[in-house]
Protein backbone atom coordinates (compact mmCIF):
# COMPACT_ATOMS: atom_id res chain seq x y z
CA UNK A 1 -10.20 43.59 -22.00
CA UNK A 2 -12.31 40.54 -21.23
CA UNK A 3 -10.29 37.22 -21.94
CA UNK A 4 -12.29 34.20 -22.90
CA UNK A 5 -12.55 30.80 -21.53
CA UNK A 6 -10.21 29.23 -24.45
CA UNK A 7 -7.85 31.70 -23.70
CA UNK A 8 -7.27 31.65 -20.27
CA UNK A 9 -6.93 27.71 -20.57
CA UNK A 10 -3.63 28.57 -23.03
CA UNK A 11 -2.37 30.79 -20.71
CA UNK A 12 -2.76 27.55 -17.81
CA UNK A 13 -1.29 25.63 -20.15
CA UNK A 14 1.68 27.57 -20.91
CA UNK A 15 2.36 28.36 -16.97
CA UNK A 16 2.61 24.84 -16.32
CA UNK A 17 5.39 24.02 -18.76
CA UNK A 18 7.31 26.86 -18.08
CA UNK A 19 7.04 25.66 -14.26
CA UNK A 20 7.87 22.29 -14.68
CA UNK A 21 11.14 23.88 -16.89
CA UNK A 22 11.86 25.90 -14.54
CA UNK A 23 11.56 23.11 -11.74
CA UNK A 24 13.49 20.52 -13.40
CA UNK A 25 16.63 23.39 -14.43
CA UNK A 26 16.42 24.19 -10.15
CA UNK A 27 16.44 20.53 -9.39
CA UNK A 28 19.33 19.92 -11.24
CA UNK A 29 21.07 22.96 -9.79
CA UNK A 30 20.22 21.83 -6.29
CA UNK A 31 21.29 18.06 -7.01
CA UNK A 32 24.87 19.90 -7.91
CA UNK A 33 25.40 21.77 -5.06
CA UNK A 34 24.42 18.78 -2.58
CA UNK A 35 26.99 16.46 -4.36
CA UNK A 36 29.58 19.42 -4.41
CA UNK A 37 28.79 19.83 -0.29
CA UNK A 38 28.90 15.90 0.18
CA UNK A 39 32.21 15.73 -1.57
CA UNK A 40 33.74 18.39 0.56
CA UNK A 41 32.41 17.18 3.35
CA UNK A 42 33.28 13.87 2.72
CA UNK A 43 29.49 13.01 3.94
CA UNK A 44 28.14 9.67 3.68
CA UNK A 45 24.87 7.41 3.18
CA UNK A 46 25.51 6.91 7.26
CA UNK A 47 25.90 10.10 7.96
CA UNK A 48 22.54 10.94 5.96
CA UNK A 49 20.66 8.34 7.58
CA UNK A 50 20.04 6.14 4.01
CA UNK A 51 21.86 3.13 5.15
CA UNK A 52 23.11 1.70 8.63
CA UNK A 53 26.37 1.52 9.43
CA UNK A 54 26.61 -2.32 9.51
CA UNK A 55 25.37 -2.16 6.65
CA UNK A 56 27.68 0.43 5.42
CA UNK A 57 30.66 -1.70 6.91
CA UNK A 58 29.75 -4.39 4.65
CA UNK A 59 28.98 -6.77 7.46
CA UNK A 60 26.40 -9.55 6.93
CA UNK A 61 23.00 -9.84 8.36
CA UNK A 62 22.64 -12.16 10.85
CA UNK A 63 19.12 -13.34 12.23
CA UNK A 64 18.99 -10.99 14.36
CA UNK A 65 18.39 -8.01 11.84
CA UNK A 66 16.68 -10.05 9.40
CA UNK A 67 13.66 -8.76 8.62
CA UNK A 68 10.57 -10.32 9.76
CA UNK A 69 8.13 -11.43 6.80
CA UNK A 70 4.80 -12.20 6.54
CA UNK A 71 2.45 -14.18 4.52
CA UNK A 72 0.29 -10.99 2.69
CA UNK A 73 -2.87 -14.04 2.89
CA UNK A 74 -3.91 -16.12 5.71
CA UNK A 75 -3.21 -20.16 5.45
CA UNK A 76 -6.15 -21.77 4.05
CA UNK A 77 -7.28 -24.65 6.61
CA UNK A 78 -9.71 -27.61 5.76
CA UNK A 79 -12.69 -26.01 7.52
CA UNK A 80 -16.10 -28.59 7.21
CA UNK A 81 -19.26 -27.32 7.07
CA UNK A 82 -21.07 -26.76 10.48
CA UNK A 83 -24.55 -25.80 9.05
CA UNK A 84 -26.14 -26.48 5.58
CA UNK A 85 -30.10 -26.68 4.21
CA UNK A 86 -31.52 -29.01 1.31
CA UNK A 87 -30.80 -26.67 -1.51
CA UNK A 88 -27.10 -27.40 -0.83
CA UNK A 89 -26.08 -24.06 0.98
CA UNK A 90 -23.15 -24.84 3.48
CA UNK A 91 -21.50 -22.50 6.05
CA UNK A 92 -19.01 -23.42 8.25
CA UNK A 93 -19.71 -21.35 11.18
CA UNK A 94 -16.70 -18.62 10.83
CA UNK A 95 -17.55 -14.53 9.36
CA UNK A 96 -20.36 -13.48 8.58
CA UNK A 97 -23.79 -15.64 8.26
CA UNK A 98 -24.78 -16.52 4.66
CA UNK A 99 -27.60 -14.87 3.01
CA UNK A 100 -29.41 -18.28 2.91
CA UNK A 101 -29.03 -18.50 6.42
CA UNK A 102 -30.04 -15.00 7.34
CA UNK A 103 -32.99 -15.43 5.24
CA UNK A 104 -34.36 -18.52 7.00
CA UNK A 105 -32.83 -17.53 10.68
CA UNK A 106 -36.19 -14.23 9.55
CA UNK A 107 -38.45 -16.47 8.66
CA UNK A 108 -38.89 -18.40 11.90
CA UNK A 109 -36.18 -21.25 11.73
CA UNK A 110 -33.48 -21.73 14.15
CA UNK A 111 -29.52 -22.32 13.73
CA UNK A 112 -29.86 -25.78 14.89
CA UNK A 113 -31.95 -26.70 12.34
CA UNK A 114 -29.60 -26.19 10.25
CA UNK A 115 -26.45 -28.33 12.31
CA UNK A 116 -25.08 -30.87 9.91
């Protein structure tokens, strides 16, 4: 019996909830049995490696464990233009060159031309 196109795609279909039932019903089994094991076990965050044990002992952080944070973007300094032309293209001499720049460094003219 040759099964179309439209029918395999049901069959997909219906797989995939009856795995993710199936999945979430074992999940929830699993989840049991771990908190039934860490209860008799008396096993804790510490012992599981999800918290330290200073913090676990309630003690507060000093600079020393403080964690170290950094700006995500990079100070923005007052940089003046190094190099500019007469159509009012400036570049201050940091990344890459300008387009402008790279145009008229082709066409014969050099960077100190260009020196404000």
């Amino acid at each position: 019996m040759t099964k179309t196109y439209q029918e395999v795609m049901h069959q997909i279909q219906s797989l995939s909830r009856e795995a993710e039932q199936l999945k979430r019903k074992e999940t929830q089994e699993v989840v049991a049995r771990i908190k039934e094991a860490i209860a008799l076990y008396n096993i804790t965050a510490v012992d599981l490696g999800l918290r330290s044990e200073a913090r676990a002992a309630g003690s507060r952080r000093t600079l020393d464990d403080a964690p170290i944070r950094r700006s995500k973007s990079k100070a923005k300094v007052n940089l003046v233009p190094k190099y500019g032309d007469a159509a009012g293209n400036t570049w201050v001499g940091r990344g890459p060159r300008p387009l402008w720049l790279r145009r008229a460094l082709a066409n014969g003219k050099e960077l100190s031309d260009f020196a404000i």
